[in-house]
N, C-alpha and C. Protein backbone atom coordinates (compact mmCIF):
# COMPACT_ATOMS: atom_id res chain seq x y z
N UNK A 1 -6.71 -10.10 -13.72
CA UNK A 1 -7.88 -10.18 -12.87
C UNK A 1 -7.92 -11.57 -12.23
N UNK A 2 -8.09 -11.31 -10.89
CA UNK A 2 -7.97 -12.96 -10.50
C UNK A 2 -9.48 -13.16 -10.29
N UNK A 3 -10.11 -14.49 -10.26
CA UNK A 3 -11.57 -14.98 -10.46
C UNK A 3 -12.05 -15.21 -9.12
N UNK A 4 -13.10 -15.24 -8.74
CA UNK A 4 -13.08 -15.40 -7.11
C UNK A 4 -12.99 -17.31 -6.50
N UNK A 5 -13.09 -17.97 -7.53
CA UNK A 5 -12.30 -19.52 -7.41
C UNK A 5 -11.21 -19.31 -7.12
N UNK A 6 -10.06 -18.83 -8.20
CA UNK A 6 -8.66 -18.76 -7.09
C UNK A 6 -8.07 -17.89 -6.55
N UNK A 7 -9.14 -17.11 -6.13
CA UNK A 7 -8.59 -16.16 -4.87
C UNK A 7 -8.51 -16.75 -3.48
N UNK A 8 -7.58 -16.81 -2.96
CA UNK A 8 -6.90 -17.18 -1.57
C UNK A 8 -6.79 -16.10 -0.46
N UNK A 9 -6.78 -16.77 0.67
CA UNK A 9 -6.62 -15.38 2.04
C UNK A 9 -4.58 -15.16 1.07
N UNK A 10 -3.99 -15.83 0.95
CA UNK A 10 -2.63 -16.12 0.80
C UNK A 10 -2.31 -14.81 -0.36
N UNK A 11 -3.46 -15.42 -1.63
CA UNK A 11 -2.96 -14.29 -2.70
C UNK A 11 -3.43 -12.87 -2.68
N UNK A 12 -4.96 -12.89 -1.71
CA UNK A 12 -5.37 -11.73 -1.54
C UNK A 12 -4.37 -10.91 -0.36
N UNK A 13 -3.85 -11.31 0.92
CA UNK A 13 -2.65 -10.64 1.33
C UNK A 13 -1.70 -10.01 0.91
N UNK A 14 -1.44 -11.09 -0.48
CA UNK A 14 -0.01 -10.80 -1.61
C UNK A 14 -0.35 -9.28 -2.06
N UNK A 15 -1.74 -9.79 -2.77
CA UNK A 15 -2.20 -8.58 -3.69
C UNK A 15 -2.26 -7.08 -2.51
N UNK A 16 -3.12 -7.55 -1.73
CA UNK A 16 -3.03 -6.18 -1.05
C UNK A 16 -1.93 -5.57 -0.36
N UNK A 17 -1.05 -6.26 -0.17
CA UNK A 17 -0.22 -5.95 0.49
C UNK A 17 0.87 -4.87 -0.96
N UNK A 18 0.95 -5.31 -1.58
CA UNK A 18 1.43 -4.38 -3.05
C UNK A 18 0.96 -3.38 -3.35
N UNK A 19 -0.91 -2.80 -3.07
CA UNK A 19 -1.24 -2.04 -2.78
C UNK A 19 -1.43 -1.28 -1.64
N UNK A 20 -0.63 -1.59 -0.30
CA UNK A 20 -0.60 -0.84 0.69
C UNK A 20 -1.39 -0.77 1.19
N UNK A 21 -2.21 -2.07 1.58
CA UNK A 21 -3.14 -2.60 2.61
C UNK A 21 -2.77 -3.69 3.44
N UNK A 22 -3.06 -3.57 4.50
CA UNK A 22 -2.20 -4.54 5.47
C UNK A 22 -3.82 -5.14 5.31
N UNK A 23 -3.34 -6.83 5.26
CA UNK A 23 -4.65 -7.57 5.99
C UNK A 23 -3.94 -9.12 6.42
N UNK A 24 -4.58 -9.78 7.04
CA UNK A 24 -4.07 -11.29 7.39
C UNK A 24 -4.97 -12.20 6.71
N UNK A 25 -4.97 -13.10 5.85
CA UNK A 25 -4.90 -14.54 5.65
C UNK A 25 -5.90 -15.21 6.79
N UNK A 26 -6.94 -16.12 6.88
CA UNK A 26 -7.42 -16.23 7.73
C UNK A 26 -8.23 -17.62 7.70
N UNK A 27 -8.53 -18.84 8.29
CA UNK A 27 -9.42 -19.88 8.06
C UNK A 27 -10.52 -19.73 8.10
N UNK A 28 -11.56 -20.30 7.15
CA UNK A 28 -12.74 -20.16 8.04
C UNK A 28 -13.43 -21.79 8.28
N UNK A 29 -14.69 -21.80 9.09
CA UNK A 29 -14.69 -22.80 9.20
C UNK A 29 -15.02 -23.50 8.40
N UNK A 30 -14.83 -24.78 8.70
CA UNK A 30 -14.55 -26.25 7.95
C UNK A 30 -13.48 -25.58 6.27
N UNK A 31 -12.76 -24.73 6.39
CA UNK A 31 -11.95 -24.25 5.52
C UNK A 31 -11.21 -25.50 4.53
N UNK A 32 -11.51 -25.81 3.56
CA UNK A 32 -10.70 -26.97 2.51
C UNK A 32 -9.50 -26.80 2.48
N UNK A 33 -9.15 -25.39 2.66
CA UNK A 33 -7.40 -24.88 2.03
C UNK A 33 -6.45 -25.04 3.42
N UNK A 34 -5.21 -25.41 3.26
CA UNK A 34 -4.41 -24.87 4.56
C UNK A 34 -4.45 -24.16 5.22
N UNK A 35 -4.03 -24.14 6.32
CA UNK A 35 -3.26 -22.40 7.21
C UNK A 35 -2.87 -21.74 6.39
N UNK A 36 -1.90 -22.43 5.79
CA UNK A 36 -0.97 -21.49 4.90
C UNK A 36 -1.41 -21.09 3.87
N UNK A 37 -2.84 -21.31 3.26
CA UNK A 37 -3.26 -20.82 1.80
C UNK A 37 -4.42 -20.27 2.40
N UNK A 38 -5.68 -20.98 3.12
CA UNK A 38 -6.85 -20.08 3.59
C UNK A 38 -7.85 -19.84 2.51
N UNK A 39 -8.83 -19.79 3.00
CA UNK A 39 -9.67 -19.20 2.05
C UNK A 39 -10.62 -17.89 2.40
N UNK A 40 -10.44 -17.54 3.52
CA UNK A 40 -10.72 -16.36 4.30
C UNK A 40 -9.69 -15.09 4.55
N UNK A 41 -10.28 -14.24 4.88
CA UNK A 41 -8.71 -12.71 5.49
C UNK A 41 -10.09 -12.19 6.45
N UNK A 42 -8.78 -11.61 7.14
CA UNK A 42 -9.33 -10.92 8.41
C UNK A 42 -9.15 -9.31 7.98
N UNK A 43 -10.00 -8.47 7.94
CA UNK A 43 -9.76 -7.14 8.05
C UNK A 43 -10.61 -6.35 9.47
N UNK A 44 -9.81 -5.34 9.75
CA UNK A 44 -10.10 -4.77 10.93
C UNK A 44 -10.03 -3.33 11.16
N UNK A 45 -10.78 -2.47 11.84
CA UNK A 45 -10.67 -1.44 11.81
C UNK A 45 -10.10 -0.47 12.54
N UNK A 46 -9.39 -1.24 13.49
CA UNK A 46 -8.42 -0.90 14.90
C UNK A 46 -7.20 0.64 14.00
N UNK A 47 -6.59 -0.11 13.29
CA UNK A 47 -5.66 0.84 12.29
C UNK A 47 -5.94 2.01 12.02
N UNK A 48 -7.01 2.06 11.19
CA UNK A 48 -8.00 2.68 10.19
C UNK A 48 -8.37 4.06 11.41
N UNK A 49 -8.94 3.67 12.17
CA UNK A 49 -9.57 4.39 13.49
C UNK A 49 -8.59 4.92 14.07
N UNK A 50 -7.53 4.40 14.56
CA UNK A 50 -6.45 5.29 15.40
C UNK A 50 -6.04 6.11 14.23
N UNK A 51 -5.72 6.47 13.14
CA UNK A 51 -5.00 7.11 12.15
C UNK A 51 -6.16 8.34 11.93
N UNK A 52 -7.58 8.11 12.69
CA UNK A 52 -8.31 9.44 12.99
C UNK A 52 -9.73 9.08 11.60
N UNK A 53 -9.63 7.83 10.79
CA UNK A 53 -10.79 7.64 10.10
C UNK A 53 -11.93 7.07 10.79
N UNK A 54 -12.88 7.33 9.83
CA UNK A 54 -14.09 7.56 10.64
C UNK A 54 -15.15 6.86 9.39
N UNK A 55 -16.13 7.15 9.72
CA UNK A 55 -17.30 6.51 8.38
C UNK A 55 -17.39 6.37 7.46
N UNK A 56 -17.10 8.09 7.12
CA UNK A 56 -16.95 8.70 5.70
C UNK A 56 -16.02 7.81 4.79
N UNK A 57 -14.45 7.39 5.68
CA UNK A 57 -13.16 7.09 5.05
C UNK A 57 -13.94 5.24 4.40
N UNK A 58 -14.75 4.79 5.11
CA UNK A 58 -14.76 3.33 5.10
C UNK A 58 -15.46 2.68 3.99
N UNK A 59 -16.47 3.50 3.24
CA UNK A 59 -16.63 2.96 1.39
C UNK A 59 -15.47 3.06 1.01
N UNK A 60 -14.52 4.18 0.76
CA UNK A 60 -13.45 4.51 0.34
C UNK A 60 -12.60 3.46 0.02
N UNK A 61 -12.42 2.72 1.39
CA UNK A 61 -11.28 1.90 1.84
C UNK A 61 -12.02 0.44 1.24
N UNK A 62 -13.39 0.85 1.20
CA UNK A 62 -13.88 -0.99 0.90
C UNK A 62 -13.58 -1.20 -1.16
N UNK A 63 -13.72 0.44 -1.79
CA UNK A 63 -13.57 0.13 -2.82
C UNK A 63 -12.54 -0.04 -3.52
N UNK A 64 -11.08 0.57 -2.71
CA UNK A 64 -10.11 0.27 -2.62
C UNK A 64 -9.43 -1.51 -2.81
N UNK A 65 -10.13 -1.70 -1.35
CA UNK A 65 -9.72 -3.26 -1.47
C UNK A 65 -10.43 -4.19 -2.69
N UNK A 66 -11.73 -3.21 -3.29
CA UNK A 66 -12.65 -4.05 -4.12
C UNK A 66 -11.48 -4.70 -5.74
N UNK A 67 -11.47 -2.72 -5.67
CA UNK A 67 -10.54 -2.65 -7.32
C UNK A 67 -9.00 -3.48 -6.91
N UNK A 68 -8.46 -3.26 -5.72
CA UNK A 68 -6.99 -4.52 -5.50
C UNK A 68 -7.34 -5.89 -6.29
N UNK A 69 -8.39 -6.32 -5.40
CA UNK A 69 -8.20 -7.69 -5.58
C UNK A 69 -8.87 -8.13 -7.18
N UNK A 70 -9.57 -7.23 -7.23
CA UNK A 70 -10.14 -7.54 -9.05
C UNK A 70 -8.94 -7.44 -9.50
N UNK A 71 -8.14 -6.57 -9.77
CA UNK A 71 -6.61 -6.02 -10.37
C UNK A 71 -5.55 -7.25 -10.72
N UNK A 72 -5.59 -7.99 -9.17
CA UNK A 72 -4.76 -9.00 -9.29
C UNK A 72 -3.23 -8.39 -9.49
N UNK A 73 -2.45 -8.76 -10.21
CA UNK A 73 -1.12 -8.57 -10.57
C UNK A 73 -0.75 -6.78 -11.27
N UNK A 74 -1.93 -6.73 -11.67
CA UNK A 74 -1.55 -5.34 -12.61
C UNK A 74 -1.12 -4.29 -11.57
N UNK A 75 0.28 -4.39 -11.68
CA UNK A 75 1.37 -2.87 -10.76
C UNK A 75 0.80 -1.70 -10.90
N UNK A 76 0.34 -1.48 -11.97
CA UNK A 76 -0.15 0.18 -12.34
C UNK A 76 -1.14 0.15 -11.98
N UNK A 77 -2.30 -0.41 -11.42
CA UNK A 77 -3.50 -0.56 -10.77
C UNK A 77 -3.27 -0.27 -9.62
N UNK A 78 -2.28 -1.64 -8.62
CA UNK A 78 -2.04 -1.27 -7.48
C UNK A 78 -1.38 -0.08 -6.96
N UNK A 79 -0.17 0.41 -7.98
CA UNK A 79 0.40 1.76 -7.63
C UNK A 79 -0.35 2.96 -7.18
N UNK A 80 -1.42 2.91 -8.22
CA UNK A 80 -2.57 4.27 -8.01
C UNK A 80 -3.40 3.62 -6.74
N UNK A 81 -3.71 2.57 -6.30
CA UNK A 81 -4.67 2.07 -5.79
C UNK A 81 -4.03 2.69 -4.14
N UNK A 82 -2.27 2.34 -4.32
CA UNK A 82 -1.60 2.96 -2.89
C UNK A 82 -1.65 3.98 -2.71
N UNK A 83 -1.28 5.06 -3.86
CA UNK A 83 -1.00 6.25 -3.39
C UNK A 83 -2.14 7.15 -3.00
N UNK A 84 -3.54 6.15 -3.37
CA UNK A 84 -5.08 6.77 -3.14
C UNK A 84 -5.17 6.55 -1.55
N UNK A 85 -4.30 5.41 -1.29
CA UNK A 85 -5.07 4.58 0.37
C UNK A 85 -3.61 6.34 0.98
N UNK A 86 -2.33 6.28 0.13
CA UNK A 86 -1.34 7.32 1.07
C UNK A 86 -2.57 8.76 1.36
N UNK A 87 -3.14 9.45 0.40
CA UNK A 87 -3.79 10.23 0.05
C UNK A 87 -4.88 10.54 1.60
N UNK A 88 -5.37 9.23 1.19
CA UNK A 88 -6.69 9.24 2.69
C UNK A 88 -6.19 9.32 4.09
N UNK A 89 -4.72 8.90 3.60
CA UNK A 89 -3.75 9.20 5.43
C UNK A 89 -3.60 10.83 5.67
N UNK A 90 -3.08 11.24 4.55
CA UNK A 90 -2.75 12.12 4.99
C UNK A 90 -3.90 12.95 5.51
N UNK A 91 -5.30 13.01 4.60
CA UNK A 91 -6.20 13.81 5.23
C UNK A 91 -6.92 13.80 6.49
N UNK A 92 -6.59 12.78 7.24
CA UNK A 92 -7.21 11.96 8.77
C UNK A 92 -5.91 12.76 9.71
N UNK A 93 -6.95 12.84 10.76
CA UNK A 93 -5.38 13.03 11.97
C UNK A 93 -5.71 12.01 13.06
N UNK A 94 -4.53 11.72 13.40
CA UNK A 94 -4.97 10.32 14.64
C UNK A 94 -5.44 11.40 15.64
N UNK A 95 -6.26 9.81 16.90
CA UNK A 95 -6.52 10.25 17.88
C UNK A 95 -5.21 11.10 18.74
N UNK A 96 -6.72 12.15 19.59
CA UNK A 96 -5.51 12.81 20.03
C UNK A 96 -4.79 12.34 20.92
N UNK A 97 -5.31 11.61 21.94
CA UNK A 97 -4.77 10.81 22.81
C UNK A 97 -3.67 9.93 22.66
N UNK A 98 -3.75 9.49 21.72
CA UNK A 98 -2.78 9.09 21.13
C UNK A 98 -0.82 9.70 20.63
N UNK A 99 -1.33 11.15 20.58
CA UNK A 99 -0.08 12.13 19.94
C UNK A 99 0.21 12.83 21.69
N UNK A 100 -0.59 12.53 22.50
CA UNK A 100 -0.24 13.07 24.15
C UNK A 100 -0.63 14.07 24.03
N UNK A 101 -1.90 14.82 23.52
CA UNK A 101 -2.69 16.00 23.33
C UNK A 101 -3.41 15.77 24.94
């Protein structure tokens, strides 16, 4: 479990990114930490939305990222934590505009 003192935009990327969440690392202002470490992340819903999610999907996805970053290192956390975020893909269909409908 990582503590929310040393959680980083840097380690929270790490972490989510193991669970199959894309996010970026991010400053905020008057930020103490580097570029390169951060103490902020950017998440966005640009992705999420073209892949055809919608409201419903977005607790889902917030408790997702909740249980990642509590998890920290534990693989068998994040494993289930991915194949829950694969799960919610498959049930969404992107825009149609998008597929040239």
């Amino acid at each position: 479990m990582i503590s929310t003192a040393e959680l980083t935009g840097k380690k929270a990327q790490a972490v989510l990114g193991q669970a199959g969440i894309s996010m970026n690392k991010n400053t905020v202002p008057d930020d103490p930490r580097s570029a390169f470490v951060t103490s902020g992340m950017r998440l966005g819903t640009a992705s999420t939305t073209t892949q055809g999610m919608r409201e419903p999907e977005m607790p889902v996805i917030a408790s997702l990222i909740s249980r990642a970053l509590r998890a920290g290192e534990n693989e068998a956390v994040l494993r289930e934590i991915s194949c829950r975020g694969r799960y919610i893909v498959q049930q969404v269909h992107p825009v149609p505009e998008l597929l040239g409908s």
